[in-house]
PDB file of N, CA and C in Angstrom:
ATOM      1  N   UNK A   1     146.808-151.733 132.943  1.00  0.00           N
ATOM      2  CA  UNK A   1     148.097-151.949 132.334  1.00  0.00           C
ATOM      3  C   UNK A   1     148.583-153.350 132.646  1.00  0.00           C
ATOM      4  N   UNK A   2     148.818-154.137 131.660  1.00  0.00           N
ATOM      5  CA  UNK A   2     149.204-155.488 131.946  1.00  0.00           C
ATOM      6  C   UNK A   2     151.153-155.267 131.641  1.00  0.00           C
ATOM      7  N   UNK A   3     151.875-154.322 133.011  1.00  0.00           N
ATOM      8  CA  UNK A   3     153.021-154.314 132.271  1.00  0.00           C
ATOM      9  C   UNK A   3     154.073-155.395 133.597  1.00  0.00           C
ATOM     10  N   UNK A   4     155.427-155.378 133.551  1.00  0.00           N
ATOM     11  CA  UNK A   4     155.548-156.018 133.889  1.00  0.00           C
ATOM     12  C   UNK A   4     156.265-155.435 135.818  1.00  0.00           C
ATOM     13  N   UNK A   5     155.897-156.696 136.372  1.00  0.00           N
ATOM     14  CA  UNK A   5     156.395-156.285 138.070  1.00  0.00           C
ATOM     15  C   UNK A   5     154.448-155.670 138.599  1.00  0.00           C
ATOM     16  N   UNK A   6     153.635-155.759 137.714  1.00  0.00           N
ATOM     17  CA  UNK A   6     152.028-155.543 138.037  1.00  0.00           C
ATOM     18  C   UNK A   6     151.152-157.275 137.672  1.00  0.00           C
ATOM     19  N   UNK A   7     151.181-157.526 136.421  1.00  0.00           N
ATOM     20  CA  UNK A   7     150.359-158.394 135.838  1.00  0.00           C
ATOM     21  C   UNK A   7     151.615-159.379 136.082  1.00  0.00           C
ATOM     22  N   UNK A   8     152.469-159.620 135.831  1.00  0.00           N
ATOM     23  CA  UNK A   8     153.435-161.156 135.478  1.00  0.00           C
ATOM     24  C   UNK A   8     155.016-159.907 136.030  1.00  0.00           C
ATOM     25  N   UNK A   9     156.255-161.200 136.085  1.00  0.00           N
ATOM     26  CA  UNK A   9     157.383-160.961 136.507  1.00  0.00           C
ATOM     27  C   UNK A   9     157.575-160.802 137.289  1.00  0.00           C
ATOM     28  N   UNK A  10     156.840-161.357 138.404  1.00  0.00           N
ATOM     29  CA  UNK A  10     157.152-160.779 140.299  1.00  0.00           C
ATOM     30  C   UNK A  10     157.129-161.975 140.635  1.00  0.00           C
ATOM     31  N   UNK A  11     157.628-162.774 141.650  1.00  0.00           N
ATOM     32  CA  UNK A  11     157.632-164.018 142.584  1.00  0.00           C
ATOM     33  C   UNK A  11     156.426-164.237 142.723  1.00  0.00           C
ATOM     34  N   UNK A  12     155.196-163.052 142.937  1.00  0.00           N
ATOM     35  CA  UNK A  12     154.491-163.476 142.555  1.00  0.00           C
ATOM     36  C   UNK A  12     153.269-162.898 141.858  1.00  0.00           C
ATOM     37  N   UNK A  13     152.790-162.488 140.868  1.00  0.00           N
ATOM     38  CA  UNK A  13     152.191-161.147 139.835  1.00  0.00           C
ATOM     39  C   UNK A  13     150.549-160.892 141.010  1.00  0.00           C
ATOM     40  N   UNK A  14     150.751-159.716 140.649  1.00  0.00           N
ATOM     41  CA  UNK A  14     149.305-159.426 141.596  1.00  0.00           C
ATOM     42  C   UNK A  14     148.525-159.546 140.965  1.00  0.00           C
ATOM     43  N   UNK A  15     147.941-160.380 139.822  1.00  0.00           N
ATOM     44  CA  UNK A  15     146.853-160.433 139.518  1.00  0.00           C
ATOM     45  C   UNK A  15     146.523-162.384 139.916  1.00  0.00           C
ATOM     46  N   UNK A  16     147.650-163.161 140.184  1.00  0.00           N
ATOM     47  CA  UNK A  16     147.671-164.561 140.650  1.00  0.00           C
ATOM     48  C   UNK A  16     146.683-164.641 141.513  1.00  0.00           C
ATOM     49  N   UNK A  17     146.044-166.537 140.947  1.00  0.00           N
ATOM     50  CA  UNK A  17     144.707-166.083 141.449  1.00  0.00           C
ATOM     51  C   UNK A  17     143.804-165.161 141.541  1.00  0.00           C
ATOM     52  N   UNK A  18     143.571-164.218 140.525  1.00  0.00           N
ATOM     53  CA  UNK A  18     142.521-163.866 140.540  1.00  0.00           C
ATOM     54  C   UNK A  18     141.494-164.727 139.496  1.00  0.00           C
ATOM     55  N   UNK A  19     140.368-164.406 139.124  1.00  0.00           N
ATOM     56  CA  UNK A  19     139.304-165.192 138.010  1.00  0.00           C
ATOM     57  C   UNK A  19     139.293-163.649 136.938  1.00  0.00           C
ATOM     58  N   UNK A  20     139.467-164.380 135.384  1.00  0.00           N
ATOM     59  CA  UNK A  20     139.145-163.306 134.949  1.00  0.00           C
ATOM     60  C   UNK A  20     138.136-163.933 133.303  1.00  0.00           C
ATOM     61  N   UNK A  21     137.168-163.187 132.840  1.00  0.00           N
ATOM     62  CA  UNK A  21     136.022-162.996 131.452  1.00  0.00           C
ATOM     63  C   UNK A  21     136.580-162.455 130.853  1.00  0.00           C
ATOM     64  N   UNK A  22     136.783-162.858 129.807  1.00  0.00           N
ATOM     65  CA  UNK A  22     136.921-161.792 128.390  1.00  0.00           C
ATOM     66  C   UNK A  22     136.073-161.823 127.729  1.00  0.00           C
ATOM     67  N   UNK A  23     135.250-160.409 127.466  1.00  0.00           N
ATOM     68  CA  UNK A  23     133.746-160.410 126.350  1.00  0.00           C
ATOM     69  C   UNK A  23     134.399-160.151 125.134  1.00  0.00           C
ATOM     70  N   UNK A  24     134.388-160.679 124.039  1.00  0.00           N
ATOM     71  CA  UNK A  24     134.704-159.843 123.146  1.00  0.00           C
ATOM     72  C   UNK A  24     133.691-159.978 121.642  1.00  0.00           C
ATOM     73  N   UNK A  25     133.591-158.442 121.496  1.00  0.00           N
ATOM     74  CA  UNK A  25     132.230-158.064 120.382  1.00  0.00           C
ATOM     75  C   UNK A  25     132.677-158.543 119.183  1.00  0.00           C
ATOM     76  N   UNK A  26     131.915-158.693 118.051  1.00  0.00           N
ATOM     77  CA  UNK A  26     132.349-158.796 116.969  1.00  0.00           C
ATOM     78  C   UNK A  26     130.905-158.998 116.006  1.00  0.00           C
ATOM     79  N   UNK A  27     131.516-158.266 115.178  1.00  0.00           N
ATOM     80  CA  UNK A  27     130.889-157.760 114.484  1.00  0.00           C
ATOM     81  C   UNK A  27     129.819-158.957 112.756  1.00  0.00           C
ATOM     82  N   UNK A  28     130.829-159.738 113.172  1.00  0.00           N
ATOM     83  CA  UNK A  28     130.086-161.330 112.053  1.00  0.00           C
ATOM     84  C   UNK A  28     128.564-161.404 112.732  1.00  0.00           C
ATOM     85  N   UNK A  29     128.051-162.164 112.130  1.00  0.00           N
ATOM     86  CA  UNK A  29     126.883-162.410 111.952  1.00  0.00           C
ATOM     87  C   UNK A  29     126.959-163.787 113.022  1.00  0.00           C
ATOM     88  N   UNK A  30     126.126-164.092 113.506  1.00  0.00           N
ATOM     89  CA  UNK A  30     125.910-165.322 114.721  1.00  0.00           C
ATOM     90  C   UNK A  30     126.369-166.551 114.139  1.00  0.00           C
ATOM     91  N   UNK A  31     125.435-166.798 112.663  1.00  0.00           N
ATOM     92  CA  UNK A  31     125.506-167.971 112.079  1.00  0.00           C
ATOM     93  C   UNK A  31     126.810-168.169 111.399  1.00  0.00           C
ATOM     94  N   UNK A  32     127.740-167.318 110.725  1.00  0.00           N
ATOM     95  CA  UNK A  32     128.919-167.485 110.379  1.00  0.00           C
ATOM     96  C   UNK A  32     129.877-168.313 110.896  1.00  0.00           C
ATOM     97  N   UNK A  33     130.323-169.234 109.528  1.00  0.00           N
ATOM     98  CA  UNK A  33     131.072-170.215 110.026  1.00  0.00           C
ATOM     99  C   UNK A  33     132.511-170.010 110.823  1.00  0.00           C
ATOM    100  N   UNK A  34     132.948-169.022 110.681  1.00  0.00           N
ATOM    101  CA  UNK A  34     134.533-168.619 111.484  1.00  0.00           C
ATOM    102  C   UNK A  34     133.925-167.780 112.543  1.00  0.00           C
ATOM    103  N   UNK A  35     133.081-167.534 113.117  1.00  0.00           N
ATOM    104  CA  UNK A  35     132.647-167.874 114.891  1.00  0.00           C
ATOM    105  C   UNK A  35     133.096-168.511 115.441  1.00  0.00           C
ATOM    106  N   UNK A  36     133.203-169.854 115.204  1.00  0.00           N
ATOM    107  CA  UNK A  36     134.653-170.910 115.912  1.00  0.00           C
ATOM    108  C   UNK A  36     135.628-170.901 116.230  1.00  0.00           C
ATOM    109  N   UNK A  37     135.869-170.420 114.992  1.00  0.00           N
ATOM    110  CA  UNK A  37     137.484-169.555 114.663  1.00  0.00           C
ATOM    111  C   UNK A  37     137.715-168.945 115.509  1.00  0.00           C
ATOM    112  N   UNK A  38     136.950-167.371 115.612  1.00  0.00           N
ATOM    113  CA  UNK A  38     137.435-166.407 116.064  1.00  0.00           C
ATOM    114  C   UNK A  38     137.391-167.025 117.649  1.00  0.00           C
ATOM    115  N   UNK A  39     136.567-167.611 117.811  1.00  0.00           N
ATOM    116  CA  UNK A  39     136.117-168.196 119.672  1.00  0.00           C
ATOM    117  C   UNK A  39     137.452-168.843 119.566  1.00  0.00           C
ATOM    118  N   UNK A  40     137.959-169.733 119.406  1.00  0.00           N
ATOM    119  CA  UNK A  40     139.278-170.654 119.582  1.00  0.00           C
ATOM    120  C   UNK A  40     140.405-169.846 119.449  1.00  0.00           C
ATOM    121  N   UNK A  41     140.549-168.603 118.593  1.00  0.00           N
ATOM    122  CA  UNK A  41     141.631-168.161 118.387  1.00  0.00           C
ATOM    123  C   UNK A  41     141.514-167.096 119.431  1.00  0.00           C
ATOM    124  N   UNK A  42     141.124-166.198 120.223  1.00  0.00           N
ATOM    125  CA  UNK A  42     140.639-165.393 121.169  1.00  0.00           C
ATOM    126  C   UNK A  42     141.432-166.251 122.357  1.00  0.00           C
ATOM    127  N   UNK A  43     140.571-167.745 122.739  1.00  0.00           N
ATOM    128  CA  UNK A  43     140.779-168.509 123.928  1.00  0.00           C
ATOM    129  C   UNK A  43     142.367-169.352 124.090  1.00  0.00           C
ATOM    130  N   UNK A  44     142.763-169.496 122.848  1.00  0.00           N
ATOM    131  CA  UNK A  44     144.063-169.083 122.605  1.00  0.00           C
ATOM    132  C   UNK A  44     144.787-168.173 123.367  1.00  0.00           C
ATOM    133  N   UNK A  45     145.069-167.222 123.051  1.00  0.00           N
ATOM    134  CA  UNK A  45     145.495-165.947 123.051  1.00  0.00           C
ATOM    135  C   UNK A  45     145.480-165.340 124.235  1.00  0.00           C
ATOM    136  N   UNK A  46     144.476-165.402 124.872  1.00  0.00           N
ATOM    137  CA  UNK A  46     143.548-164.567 126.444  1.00  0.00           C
ATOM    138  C   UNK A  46     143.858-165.789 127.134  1.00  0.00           C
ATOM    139  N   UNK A  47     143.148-166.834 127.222  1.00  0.00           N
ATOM    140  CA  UNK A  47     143.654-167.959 128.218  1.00  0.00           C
ATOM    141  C   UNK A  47     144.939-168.556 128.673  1.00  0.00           C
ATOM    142  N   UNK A  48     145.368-168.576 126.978  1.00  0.00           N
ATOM    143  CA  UNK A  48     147.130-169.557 127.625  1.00  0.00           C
ATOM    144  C   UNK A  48     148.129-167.664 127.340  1.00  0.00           C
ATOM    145  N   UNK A  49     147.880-167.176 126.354  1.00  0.00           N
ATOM    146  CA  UNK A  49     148.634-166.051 126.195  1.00  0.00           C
ATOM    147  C   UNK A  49     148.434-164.963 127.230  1.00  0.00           C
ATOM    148  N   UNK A  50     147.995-164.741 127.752  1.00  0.00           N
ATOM    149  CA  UNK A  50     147.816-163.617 129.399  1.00  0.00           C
ATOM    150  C   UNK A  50     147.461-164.101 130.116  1.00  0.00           C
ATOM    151  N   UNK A  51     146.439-165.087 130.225  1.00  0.00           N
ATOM    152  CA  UNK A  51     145.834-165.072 131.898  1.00  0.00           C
ATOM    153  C   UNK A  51     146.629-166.262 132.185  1.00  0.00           C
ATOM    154  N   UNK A  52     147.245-167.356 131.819  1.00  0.00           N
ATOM    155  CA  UNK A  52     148.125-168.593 132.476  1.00  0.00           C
ATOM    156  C   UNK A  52     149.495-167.977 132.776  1.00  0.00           C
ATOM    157  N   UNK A  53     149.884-166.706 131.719  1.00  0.00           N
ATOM    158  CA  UNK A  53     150.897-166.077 131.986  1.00  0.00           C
ATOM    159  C   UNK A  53     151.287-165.401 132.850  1.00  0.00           C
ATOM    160  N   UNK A  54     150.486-164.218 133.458  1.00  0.00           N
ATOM    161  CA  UNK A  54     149.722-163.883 134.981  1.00  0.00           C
ATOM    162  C   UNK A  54     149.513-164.510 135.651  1.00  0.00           C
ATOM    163  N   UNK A  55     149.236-165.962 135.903  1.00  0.00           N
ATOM    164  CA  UNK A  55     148.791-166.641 137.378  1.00  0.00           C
ATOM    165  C   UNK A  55     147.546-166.409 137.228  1.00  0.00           C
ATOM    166  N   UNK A  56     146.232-166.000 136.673  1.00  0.00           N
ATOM    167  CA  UNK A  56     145.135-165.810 137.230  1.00  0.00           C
ATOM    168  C   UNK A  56     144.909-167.854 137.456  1.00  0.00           C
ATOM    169  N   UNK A  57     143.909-167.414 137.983  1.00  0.00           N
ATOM    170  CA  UNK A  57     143.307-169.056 138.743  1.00  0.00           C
ATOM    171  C   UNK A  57     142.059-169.349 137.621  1.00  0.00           C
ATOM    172  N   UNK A  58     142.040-168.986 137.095  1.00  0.00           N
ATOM    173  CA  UNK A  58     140.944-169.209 135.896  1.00  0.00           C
ATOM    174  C   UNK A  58     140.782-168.110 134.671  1.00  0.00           C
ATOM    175  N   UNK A  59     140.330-168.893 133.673  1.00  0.00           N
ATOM    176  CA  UNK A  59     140.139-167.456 132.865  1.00  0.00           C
ATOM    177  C   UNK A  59     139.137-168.183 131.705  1.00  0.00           C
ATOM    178  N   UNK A  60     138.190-167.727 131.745  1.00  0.00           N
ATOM    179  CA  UNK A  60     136.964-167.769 130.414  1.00  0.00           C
ATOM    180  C   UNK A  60     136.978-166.860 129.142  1.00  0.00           C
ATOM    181  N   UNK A  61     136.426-166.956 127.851  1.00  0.00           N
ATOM    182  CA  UNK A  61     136.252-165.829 126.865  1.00  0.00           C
ATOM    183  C   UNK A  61     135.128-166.622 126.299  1.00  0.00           C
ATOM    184  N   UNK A  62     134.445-165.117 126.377  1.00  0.00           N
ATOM    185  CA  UNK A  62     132.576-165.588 125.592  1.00  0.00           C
ATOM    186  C   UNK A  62     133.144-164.001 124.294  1.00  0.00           C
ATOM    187  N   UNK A  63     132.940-165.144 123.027  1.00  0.00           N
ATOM    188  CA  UNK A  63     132.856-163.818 121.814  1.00  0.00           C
ATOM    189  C   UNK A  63     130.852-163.463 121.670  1.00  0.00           C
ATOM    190  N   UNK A  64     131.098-162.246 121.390  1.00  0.00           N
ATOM    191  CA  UNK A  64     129.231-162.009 121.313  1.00  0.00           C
ATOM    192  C   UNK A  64     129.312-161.349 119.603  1.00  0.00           C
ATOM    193  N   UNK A  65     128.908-162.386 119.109  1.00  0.00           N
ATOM    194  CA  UNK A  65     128.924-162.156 117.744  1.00  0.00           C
ATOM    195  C   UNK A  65     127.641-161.201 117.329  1.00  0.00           C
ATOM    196  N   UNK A  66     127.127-160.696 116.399  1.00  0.00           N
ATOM    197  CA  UNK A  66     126.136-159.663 115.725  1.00  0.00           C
ATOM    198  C   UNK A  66     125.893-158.196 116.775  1.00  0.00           C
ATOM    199  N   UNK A  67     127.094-157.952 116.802  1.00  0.00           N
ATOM    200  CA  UNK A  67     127.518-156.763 117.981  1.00  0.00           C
ATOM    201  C   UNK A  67     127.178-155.501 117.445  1.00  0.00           C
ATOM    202  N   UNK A  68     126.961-155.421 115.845  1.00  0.00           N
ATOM    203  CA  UNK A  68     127.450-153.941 115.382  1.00  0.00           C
ATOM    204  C   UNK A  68     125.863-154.262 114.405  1.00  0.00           C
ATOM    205  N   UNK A  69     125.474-152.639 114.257  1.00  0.00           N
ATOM    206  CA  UNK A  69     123.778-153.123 113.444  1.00  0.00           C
ATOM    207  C   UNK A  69     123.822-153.665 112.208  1.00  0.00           C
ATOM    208  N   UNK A  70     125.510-153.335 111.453  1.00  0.00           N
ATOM    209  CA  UNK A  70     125.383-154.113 110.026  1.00  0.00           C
ATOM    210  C   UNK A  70     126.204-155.140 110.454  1.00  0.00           C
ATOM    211  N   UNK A  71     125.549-156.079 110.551  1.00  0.00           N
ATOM    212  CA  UNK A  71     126.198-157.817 110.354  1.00  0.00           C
ATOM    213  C   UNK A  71     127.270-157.719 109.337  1.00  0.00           C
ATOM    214  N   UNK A  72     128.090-158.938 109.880  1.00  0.00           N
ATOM    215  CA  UNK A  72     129.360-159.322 108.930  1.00  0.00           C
ATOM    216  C   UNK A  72     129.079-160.758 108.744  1.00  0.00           C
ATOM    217  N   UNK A  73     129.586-160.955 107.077  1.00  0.00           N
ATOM    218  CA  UNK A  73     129.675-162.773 107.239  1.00  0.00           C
ATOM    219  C   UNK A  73     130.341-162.871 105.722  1.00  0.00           C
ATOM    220  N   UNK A  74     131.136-164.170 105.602  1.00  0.00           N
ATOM    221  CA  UNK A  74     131.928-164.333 104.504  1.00  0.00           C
ATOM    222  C   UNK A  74     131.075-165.398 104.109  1.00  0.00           C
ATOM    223  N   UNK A  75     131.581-165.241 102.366  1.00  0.00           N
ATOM    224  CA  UNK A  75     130.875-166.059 101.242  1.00  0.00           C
ATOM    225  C   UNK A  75     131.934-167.221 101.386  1.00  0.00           C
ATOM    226  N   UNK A  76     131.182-168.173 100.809  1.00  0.00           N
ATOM    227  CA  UNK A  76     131.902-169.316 100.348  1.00  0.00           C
ATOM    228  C   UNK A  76     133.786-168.854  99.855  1.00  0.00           C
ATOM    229  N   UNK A  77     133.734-168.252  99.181  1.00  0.00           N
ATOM    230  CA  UNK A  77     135.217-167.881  98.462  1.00  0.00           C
ATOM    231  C   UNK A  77     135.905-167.085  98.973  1.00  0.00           C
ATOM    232  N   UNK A  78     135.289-166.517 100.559  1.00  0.00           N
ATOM    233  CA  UNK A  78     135.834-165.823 100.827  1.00  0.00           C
ATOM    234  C   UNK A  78     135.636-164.055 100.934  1.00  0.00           C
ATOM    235  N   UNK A  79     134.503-163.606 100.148  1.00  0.00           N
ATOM    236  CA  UNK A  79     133.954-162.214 100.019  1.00  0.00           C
ATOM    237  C   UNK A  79     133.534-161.835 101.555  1.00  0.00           C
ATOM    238  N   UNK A  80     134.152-161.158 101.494  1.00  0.00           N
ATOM    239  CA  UNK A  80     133.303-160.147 102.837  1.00  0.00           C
ATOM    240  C   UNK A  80     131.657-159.434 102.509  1.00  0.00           C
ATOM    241  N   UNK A  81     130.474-159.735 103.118  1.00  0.00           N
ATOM    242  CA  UNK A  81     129.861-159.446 102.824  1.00  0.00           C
ATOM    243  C   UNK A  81     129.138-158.160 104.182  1.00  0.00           C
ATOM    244  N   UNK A  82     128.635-157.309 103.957  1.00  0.00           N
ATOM    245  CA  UNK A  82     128.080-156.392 105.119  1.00  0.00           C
ATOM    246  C   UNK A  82     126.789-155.898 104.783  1.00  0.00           C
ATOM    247  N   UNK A  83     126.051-156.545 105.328  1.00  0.00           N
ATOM    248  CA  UNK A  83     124.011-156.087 105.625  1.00  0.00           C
ATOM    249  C   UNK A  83     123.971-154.851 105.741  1.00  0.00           C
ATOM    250  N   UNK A  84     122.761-154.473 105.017  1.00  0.00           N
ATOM    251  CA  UNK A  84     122.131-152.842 105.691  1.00  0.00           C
ATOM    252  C   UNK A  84     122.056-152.927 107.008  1.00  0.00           C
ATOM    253  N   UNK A  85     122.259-151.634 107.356  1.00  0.00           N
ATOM    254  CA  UNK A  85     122.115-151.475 108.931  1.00  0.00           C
ATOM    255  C   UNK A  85     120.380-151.766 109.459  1.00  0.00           C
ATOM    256  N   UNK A  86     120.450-152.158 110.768  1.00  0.00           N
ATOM    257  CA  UNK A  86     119.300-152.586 111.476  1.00  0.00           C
ATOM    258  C   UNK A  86     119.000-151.337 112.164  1.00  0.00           C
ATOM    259  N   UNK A  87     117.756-150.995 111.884  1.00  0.00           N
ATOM    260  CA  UNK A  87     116.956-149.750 112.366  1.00  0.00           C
ATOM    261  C   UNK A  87     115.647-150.654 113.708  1.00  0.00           C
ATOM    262  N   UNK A  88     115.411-149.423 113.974  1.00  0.00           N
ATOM    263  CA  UNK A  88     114.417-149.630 114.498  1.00  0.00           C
ATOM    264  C   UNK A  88     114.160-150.871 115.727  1.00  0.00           C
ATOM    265  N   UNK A  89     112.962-151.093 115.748  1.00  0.00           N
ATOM    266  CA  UNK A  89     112.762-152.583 116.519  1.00  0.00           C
ATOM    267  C   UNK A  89     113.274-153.450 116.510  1.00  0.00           C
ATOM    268  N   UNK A  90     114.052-153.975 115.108  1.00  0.00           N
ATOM    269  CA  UNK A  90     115.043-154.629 115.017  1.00  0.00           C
ATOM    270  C   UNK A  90     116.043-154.858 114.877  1.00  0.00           C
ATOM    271  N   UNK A  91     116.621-153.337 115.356  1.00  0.00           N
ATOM    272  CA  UNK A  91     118.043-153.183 116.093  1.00  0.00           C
ATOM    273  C   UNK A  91     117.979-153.134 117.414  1.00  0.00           C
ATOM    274  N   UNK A  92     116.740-152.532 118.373  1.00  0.00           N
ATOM    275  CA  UNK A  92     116.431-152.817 119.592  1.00  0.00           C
ATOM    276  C   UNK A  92     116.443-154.399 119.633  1.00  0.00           C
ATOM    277  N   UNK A  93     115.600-155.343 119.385  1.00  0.00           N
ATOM    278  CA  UNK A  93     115.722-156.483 119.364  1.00  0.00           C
ATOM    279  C   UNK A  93     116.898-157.221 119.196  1.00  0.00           C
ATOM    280  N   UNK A  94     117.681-156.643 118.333  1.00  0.00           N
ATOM    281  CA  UNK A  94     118.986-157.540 118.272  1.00  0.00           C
ATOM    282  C   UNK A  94     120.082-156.969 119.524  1.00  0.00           C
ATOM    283  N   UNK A  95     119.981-155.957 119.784  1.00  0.00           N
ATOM    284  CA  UNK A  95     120.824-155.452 121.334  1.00  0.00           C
ATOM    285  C   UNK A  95     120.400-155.818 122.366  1.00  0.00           C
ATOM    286  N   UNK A  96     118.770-156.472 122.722  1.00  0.00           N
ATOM    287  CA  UNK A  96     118.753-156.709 123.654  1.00  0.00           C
ATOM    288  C   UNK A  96     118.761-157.970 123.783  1.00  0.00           C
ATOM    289  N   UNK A  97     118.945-158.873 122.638  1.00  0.00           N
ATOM    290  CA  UNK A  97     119.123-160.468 122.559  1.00  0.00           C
ATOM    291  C   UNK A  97     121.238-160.130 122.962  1.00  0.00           C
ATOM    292  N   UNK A  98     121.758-159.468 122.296  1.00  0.00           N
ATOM    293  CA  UNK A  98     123.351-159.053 122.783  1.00  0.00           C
ATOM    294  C   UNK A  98     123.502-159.285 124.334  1.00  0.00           C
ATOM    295  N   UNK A  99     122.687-158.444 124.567  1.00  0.00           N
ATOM    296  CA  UNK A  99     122.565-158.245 126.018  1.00  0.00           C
ATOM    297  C   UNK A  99     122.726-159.176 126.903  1.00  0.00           C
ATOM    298  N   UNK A 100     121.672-160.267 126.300  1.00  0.00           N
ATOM    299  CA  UNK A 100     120.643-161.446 126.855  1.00  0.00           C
ATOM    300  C   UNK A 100     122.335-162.359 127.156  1.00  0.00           C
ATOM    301  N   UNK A 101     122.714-162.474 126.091  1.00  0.00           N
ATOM    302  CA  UNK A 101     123.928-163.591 125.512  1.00  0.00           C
ATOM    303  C   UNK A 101     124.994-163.003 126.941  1.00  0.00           C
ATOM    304  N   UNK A 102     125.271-161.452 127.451  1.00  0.00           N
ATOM    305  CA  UNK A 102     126.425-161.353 127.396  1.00  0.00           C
ATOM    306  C   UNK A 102     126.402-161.807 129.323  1.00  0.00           C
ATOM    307  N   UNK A 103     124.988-161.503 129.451  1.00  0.00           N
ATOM    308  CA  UNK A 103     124.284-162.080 131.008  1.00  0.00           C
ATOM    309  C   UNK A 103     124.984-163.357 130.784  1.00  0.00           C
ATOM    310  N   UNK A 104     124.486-163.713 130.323  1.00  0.00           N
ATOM    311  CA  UNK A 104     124.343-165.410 130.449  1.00  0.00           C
ATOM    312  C   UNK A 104     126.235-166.036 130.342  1.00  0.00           C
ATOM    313  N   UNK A 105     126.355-165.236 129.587  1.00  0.00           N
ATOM    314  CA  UNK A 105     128.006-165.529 129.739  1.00  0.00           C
ATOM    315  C   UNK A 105     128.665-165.337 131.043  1.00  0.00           C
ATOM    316  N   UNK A 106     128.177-164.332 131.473  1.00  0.00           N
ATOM    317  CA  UNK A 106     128.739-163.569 132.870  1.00  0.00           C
ATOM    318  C   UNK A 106     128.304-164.710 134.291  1.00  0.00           C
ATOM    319  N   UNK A 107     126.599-164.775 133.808  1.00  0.00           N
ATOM    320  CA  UNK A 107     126.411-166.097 134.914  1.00  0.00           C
ATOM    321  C   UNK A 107     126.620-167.556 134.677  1.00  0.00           C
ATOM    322  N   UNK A 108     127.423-167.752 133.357  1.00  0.00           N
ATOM    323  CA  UNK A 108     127.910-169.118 133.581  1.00  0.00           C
ATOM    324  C   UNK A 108     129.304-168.702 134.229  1.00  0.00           C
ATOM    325  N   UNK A 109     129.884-168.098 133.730  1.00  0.00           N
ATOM    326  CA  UNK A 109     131.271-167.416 134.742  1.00  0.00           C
ATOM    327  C   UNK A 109     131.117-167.671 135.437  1.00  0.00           C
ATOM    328  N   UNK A 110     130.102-167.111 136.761  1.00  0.00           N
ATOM    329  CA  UNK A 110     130.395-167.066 138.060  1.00  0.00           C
ATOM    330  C   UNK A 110     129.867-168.181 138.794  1.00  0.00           C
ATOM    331  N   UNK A 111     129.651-169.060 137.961  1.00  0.00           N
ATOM    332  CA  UNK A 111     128.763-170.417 138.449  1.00  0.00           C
ATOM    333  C   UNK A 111     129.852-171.466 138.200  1.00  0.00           C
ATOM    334  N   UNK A 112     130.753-171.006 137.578  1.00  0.00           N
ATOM    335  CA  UNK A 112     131.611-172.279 136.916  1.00  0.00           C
ATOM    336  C   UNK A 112     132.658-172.704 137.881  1.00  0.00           C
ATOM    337  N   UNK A 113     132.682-173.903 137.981  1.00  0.00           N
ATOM    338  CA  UNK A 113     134.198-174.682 139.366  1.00  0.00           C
ATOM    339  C   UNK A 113     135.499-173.778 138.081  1.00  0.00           C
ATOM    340  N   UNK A 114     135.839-173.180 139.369  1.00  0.00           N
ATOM    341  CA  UNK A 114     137.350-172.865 138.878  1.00  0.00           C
ATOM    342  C   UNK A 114     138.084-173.762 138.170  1.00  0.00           C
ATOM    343  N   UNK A 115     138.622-173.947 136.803  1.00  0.00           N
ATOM    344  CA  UNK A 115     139.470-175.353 136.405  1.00  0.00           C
ATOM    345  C   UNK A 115     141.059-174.295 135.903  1.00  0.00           C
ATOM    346  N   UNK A 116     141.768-174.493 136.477  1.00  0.00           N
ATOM    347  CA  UNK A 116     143.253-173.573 136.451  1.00  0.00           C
ATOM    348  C   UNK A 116     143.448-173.443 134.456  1.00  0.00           C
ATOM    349  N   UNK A 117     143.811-172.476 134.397  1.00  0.00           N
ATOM    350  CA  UNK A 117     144.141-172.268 132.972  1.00  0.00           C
ATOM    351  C   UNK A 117     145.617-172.860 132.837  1.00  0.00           C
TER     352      UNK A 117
END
């Protein structure tokens, strides 16, 4: 519960100084151009909108895009477009490349010099 006199509104919020990751799934396709988007608008939001608001002492967000077996990705004009679902080996393959991404997010986290949000 991020409510208040726990997360923020206390002299001093008990979550101050702590370090905090935000994973967040999504369902677009890797190569899709508003991946950016959604990454900037997320780090937005989670970084200066809760965790600077809270006191945490740092705060990261890794988005893990091609999360769901039917890919998402928009057309030029704007169409939402959605792939057949991924069966088989190459839905195993694409969860465990997910996987791969969400490690690697986690150990640049914990490797990273604290820089205050």
């Amino acid at each position: 519960m991020w409510n208040y006199g726990f997360a923020y509104g206390r002299s001093k919020p008990r979550l101050a100084g702590k370090r905090m990751l935000w994973l967040g799934l999504a369902g677009v396709a890797a190569g899709d151009p508003t991946v950016e988007f959604m990454q900037q608008s997320l780090e937005g939001q989670l970084n200066m909108g809760i965790a600077y608001y809270c006191g945490f002492s740092y705060s990261a967000v890794g988005l893990l895009p091609d999360a769901e077996e039917r890919r998402q990705r928009l057309t030029a004009d704007g169409s939402l477009l959605i792939d057949a679902a991924t069966i088989g080996a190459e839905r195993e393959a694409q969860y465990t490349a997910l996987e791969r991404s969400a490690d690697g997010l986690v150990a640049d986290f914990l490797a990273a010099e604290p820089i205050p949000v």
